[in-house]
ModelCIF file with pLDDT and N, C-alpha, C, O atoms, coordinates in Angstrom:
data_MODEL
#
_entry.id   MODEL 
#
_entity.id                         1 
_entity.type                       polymer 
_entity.pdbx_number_of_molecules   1 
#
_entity_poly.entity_id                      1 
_entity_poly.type                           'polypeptide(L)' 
_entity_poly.nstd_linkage                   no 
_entity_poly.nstd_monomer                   no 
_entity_poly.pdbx_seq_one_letter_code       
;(UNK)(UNK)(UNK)(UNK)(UNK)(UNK)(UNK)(UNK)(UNK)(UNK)(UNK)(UNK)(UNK)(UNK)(UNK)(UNK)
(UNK)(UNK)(UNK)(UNK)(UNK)(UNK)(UNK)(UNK)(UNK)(UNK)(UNK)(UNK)(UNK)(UNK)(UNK)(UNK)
(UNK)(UNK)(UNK)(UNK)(UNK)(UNK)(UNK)(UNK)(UNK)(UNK)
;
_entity_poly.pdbx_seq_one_letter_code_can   XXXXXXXXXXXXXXXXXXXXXXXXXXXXXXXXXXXXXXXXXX 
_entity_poly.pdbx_strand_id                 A 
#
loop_
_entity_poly_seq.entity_id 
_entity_poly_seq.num 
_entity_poly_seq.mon_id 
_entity_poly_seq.hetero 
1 1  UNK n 
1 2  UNK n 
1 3  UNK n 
1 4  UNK n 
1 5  UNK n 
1 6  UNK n 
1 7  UNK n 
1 8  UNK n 
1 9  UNK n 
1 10 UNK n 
1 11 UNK n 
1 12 UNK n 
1 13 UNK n 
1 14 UNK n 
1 15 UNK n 
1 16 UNK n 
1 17 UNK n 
1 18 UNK n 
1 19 UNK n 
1 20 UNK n 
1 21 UNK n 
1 22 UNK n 
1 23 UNK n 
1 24 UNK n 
1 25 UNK n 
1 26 UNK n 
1 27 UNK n 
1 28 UNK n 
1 29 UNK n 
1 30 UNK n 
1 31 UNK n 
1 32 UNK n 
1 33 UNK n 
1 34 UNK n 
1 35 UNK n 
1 36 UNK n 
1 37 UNK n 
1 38 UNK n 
1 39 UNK n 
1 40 UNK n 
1 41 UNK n 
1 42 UNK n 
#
_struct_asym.id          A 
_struct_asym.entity_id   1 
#
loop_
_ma_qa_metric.id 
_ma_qa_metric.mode 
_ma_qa_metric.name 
_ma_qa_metric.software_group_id 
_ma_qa_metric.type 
1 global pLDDT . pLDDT 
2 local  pLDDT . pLDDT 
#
_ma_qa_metric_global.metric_id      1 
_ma_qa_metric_global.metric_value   93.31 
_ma_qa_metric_global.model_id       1 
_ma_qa_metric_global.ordinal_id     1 
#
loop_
_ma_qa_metric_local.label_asym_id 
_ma_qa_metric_local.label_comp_id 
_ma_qa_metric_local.label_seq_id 
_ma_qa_metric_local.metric_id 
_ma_qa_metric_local.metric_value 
_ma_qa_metric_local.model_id 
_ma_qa_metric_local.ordinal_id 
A UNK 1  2 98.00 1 1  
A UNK 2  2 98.00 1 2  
A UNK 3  2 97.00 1 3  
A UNK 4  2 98.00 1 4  
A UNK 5  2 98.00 1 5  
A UNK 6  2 97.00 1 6  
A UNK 7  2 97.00 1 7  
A UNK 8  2 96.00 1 8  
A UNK 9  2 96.00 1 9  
A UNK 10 2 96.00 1 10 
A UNK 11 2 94.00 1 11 
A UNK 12 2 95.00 1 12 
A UNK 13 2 94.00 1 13 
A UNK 14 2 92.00 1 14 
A UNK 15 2 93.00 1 15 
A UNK 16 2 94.00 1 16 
A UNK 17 2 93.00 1 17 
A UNK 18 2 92.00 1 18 
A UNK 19 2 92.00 1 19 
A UNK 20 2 93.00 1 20 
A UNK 21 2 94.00 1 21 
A UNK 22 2 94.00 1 22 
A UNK 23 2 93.00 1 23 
A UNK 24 2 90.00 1 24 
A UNK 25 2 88.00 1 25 
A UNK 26 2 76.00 1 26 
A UNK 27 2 78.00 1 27 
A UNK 28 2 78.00 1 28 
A UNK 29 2 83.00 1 29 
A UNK 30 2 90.00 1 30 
A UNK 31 2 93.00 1 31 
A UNK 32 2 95.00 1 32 
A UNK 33 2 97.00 1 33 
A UNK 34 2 96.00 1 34 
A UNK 35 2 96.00 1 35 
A UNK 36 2 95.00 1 36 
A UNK 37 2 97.00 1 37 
A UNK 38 2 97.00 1 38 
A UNK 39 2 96.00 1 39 
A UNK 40 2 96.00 1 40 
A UNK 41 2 97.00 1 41 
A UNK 42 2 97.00 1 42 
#
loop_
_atom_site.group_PDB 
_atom_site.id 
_atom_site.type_symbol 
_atom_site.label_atom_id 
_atom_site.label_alt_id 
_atom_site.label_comp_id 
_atom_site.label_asym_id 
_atom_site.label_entity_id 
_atom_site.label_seq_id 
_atom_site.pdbx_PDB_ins_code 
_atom_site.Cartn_x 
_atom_site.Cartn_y 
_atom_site.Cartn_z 
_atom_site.occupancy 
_atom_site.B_iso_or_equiv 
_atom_site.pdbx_formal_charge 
_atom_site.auth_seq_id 
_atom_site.auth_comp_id 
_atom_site.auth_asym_id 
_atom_site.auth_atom_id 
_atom_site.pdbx_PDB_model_num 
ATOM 1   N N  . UNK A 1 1  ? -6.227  14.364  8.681  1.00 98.00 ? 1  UNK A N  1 
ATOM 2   C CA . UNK A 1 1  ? -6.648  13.221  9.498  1.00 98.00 ? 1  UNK A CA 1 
ATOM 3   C C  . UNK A 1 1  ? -5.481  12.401  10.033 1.00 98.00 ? 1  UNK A C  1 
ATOM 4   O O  . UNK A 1 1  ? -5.649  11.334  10.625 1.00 98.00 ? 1  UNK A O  1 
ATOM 5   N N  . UNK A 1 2  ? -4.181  13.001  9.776  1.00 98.00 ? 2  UNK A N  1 
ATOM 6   C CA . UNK A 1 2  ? -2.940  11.811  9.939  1.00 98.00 ? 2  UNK A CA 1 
ATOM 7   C C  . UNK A 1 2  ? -2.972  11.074  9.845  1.00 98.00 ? 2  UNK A C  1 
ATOM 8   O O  . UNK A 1 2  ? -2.652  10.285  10.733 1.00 98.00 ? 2  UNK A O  1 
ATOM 9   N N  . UNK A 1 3  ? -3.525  10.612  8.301  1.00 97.00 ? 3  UNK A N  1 
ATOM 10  C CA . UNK A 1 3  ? -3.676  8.931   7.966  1.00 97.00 ? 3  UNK A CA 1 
ATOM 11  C C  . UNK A 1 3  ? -3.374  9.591   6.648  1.00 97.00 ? 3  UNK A C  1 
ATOM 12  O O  . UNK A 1 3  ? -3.917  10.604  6.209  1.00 97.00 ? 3  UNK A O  1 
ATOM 13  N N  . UNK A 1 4  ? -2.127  8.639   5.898  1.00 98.00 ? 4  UNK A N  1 
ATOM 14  C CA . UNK A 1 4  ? -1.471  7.907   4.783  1.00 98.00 ? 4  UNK A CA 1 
ATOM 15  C C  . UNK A 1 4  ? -2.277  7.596   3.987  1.00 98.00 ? 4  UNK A C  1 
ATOM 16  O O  . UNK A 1 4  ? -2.806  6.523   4.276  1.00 98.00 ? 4  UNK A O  1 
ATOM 17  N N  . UNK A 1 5  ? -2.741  8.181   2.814  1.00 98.00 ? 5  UNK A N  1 
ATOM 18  C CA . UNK A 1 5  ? -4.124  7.617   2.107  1.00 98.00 ? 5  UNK A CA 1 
ATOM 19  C C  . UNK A 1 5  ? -3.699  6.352   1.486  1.00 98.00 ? 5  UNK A C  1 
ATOM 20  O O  . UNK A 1 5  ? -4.334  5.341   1.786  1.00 98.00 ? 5  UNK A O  1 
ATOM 21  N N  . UNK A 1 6  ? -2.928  6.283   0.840  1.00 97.00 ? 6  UNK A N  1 
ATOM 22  C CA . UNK A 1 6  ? -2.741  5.529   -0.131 1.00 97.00 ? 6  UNK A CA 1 
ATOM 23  C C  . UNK A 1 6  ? -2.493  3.554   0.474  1.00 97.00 ? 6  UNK A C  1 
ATOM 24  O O  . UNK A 1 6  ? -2.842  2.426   0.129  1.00 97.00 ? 6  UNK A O  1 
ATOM 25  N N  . UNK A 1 7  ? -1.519  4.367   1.737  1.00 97.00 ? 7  UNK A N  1 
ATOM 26  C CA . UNK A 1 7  ? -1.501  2.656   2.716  1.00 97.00 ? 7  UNK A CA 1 
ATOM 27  C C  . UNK A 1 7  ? -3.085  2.689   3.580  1.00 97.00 ? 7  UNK A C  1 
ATOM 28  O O  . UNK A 1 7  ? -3.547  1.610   3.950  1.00 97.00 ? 7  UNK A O  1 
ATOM 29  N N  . UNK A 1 8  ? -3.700  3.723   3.805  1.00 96.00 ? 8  UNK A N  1 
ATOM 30  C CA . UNK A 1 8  ? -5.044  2.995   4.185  1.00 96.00 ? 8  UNK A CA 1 
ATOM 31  C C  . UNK A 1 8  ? -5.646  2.481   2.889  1.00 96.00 ? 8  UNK A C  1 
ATOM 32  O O  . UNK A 1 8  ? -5.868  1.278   2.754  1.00 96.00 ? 8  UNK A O  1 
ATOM 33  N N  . UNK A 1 9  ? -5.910  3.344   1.955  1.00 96.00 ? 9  UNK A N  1 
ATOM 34  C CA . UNK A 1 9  ? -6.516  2.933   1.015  1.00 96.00 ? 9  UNK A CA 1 
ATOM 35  C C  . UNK A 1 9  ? -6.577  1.058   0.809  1.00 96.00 ? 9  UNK A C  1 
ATOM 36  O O  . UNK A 1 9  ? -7.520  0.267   0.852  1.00 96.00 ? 9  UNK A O  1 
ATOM 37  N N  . UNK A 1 10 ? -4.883  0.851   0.547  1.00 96.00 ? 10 UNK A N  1 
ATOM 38  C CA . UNK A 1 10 ? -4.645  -0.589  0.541  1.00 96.00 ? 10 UNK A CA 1 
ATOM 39  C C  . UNK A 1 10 ? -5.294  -1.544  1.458  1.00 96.00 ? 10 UNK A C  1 
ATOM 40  O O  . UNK A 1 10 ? -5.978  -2.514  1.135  1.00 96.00 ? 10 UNK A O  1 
ATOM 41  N N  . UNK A 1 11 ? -4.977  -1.125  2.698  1.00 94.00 ? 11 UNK A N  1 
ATOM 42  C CA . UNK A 1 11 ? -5.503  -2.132  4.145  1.00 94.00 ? 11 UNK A CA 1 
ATOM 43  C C  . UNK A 1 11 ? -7.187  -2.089  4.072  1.00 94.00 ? 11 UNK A C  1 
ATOM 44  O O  . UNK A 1 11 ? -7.900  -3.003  4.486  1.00 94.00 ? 11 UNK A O  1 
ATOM 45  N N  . UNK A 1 12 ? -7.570  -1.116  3.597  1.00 95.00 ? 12 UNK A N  1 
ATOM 46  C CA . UNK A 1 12 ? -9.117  -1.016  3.809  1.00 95.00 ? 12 UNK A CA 1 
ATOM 47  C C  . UNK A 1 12 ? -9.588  -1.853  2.462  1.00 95.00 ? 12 UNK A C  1 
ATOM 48  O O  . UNK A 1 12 ? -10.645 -2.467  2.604  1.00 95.00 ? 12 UNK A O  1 
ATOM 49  N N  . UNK A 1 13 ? -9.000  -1.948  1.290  1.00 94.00 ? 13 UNK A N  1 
ATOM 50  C CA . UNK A 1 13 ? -9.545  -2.459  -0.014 1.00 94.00 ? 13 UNK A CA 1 
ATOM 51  C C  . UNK A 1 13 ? -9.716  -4.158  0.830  1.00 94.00 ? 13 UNK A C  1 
ATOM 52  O O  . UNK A 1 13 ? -10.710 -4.885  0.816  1.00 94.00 ? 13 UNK A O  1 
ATOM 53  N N  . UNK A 1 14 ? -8.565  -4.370  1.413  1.00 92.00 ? 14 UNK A N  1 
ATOM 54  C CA . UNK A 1 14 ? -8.247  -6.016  1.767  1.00 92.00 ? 14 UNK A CA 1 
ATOM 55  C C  . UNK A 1 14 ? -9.377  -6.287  2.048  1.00 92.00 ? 14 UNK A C  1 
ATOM 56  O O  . UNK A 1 14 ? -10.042 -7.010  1.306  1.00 92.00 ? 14 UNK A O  1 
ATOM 57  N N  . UNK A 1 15 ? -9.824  -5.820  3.084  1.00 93.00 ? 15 UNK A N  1 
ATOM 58  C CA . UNK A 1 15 ? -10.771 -5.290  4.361  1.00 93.00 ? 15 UNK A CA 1 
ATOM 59  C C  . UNK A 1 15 ? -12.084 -5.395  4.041  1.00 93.00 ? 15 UNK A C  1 
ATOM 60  O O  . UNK A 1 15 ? -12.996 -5.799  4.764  1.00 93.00 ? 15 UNK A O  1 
ATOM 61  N N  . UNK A 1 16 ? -12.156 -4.840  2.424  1.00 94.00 ? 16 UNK A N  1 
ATOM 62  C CA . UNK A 1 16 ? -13.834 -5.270  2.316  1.00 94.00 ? 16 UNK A CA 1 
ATOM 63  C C  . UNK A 1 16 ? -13.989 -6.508  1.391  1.00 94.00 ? 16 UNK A C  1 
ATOM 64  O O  . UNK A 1 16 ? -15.112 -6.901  1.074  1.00 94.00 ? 16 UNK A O  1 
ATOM 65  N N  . UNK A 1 17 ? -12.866 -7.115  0.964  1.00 93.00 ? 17 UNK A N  1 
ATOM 66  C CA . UNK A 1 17 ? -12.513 -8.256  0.350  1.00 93.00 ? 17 UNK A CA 1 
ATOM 67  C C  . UNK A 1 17 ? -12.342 -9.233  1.063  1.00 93.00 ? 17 UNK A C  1 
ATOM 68  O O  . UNK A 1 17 ? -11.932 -10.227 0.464  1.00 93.00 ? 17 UNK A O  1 
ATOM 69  N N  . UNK A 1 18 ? -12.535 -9.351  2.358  1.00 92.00 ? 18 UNK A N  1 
ATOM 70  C CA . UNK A 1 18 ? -12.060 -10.249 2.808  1.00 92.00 ? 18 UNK A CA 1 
ATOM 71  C C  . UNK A 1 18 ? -12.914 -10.118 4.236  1.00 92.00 ? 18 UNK A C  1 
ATOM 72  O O  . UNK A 1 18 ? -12.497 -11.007 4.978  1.00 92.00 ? 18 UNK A O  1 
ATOM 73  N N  . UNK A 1 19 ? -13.902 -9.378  4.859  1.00 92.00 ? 19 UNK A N  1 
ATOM 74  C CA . UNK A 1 19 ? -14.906 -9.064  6.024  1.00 92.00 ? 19 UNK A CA 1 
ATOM 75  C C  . UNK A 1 19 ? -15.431 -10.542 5.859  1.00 92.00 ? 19 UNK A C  1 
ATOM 76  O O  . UNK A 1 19 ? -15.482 -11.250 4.853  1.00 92.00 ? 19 UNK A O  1 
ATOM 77  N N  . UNK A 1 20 ? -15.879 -10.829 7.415  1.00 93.00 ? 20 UNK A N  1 
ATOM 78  C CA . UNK A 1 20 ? -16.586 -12.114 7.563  1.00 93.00 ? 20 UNK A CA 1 
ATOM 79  C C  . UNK A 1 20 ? -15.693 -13.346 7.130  1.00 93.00 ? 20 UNK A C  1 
ATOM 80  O O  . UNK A 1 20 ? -16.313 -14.366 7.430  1.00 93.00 ? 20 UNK A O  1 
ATOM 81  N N  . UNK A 1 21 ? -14.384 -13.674 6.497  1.00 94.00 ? 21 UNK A N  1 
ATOM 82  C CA . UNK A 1 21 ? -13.601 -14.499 6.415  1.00 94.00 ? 21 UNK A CA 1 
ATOM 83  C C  . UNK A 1 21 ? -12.431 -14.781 6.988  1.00 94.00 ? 21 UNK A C  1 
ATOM 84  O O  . UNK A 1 21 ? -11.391 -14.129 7.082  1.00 94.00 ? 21 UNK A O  1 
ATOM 85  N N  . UNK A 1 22 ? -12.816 -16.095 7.446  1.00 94.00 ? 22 UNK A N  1 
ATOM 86  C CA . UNK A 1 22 ? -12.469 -16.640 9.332  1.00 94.00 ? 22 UNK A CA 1 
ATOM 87  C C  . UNK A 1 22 ? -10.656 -17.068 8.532  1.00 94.00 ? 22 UNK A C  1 
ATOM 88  O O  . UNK A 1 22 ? -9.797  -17.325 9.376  1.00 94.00 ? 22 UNK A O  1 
ATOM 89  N N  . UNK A 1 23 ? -10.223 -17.115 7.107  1.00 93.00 ? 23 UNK A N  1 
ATOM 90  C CA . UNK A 1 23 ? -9.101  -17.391 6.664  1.00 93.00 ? 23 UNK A CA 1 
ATOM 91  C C  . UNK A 1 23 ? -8.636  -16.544 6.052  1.00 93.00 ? 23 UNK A C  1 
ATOM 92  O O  . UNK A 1 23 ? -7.759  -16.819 5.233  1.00 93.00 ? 23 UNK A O  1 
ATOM 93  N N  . UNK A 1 24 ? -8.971  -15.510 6.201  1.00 90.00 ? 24 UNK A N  1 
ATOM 94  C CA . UNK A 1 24 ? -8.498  -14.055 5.961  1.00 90.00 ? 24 UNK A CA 1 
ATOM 95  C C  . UNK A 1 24 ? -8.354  -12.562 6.684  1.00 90.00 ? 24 UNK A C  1 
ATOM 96  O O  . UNK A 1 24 ? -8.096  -11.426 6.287  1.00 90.00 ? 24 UNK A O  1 
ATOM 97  N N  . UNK A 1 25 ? -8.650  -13.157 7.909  1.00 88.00 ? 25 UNK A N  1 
ATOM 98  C CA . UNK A 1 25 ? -8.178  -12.283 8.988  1.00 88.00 ? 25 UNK A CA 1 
ATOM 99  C C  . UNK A 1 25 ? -7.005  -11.179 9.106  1.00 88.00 ? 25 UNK A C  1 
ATOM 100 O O  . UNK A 1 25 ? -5.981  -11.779 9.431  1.00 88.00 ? 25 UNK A O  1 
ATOM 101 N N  . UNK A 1 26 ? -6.716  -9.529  8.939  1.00 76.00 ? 26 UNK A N  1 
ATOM 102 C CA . UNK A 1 26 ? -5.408  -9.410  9.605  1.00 76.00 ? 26 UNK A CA 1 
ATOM 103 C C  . UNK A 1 26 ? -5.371  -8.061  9.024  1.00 76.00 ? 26 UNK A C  1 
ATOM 104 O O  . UNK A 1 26 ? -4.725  -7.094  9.430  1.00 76.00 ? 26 UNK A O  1 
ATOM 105 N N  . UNK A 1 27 ? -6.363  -8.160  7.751  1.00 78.00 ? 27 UNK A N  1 
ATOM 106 C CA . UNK A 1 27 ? -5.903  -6.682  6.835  1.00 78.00 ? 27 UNK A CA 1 
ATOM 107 C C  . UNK A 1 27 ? -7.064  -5.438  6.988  1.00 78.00 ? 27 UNK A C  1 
ATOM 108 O O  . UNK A 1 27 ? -7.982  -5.429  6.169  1.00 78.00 ? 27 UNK A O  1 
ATOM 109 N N  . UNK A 1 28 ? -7.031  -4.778  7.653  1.00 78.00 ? 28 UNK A N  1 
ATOM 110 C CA . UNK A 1 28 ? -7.897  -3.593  8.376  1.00 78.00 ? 28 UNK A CA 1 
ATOM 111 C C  . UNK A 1 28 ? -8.965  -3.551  9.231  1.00 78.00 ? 28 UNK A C  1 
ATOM 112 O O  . UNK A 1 28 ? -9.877  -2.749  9.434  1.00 78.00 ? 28 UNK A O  1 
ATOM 113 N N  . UNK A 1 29 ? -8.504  -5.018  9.860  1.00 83.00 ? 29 UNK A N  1 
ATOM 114 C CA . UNK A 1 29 ? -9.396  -5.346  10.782 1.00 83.00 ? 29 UNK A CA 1 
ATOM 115 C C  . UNK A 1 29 ? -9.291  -5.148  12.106 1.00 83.00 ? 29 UNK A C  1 
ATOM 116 O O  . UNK A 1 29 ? -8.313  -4.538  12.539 1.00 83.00 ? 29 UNK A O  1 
ATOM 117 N N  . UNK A 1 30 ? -10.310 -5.643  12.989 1.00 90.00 ? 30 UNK A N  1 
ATOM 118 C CA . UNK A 1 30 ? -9.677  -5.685  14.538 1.00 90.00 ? 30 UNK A CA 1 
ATOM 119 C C  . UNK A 1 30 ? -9.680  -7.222  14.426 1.00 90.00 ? 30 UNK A C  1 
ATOM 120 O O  . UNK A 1 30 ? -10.312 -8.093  13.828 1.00 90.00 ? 30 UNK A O  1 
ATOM 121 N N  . UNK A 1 31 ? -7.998  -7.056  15.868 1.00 93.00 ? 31 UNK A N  1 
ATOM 122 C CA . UNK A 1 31 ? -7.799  -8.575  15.475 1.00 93.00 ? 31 UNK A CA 1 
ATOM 123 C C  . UNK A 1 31 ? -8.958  -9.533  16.367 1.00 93.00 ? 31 UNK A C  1 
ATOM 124 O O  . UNK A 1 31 ? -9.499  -9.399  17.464 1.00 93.00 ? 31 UNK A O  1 
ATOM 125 N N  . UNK A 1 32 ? -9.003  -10.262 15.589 1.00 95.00 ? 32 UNK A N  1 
ATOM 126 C CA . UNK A 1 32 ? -9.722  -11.222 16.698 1.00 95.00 ? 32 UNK A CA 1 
ATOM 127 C C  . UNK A 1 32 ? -9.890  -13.104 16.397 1.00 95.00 ? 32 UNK A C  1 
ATOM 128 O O  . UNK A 1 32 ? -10.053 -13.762 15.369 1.00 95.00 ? 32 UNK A O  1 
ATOM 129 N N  . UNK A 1 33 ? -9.787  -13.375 17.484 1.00 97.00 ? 33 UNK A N  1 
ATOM 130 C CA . UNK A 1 33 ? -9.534  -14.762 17.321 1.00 97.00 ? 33 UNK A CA 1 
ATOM 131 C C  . UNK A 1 33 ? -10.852 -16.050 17.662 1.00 97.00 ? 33 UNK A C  1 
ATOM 132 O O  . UNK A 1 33 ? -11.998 -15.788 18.025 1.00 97.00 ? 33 UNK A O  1 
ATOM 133 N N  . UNK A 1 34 ? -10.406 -17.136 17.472 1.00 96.00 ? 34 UNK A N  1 
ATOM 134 C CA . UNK A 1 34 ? -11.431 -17.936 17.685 1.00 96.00 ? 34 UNK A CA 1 
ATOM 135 C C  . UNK A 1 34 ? -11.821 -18.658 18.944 1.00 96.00 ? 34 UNK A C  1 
ATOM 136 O O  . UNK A 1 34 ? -10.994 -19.558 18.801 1.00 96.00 ? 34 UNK A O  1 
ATOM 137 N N  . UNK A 1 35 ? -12.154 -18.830 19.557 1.00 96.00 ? 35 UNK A N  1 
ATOM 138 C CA . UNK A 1 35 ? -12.297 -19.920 20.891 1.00 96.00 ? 35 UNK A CA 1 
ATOM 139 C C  . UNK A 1 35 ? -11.268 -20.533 20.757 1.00 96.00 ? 35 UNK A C  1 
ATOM 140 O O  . UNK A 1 35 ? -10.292 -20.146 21.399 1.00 96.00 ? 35 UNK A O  1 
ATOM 141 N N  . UNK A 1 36 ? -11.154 -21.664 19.898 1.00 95.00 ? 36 UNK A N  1 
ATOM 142 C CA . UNK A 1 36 ? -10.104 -22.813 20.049 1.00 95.00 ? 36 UNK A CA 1 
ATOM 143 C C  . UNK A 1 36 ? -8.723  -21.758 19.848 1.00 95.00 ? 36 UNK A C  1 
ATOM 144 O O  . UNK A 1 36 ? -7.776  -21.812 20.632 1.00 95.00 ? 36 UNK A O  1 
ATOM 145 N N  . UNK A 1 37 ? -8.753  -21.079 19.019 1.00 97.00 ? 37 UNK A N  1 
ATOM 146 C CA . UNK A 1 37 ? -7.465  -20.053 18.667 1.00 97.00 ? 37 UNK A CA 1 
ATOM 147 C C  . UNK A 1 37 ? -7.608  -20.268 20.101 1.00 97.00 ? 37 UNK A C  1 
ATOM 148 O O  . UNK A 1 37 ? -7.404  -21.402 20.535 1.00 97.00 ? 37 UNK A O  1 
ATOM 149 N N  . UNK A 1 38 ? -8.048  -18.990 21.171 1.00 97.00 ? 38 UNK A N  1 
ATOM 150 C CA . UNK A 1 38 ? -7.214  -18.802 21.850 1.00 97.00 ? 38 UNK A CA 1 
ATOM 151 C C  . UNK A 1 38 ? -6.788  -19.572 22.991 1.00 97.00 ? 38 UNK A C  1 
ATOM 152 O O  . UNK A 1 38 ? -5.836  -19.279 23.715 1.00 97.00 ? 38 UNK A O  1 
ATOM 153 N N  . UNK A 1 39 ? -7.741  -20.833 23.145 1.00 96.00 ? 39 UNK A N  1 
ATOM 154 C CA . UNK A 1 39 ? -6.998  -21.838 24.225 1.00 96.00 ? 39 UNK A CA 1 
ATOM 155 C C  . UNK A 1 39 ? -5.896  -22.080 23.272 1.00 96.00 ? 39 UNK A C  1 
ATOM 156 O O  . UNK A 1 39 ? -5.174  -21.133 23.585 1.00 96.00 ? 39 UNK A O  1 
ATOM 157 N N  . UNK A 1 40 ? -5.455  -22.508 22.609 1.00 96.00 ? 40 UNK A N  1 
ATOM 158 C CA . UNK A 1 40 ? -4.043  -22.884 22.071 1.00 96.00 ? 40 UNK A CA 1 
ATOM 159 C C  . UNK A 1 40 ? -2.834  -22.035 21.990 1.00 96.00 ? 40 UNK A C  1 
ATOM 160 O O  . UNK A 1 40 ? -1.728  -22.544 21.806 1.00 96.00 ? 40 UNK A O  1 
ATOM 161 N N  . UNK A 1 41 ? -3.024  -20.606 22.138 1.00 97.00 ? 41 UNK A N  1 
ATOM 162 C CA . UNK A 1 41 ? -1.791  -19.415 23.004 1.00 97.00 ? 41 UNK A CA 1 
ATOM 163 C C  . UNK A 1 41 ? -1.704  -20.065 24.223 1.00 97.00 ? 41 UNK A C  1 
ATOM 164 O O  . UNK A 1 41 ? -2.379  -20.899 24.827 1.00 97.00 ? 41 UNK A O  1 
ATOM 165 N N  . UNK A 1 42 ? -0.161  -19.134 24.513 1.00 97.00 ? 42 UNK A N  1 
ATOM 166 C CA . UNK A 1 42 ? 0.325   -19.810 25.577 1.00 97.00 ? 42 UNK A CA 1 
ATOM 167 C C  . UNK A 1 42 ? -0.315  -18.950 26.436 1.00 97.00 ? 42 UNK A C  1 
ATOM 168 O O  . UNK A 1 42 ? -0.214  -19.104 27.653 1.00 97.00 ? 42 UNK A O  1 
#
C-alpha cells in the first residue's frame, strides 16, 4: 500500500482520539479551519 505502518498507525491512533475536537486538530486529519480562523489568515 506504500504506507509506513507503524507512522500511520501513530497519526491514525491521534485521529480517533481526538475526531470532532475543534482543539485538537492536525493528527490524521484533513486540515480544516474555522470561519473566524480563516478571516484572520492573511
Amino acid at each position: 500500500t506504500f504506507t509506513p505502518y507503524d507512522c500511520w498507525r501513530r497519526s491514525h491512533t491521534l485521529h480517533h482520539a481526538s475526531t470532532g475536537n475543534l482543539d485538537s486538530r492536525g493528527s490524521g486529519d484533513v486540515d480544516m479551519l474555522t470561519v473566524r480562523e480563516f478571516r484572520s489568515l492573511s
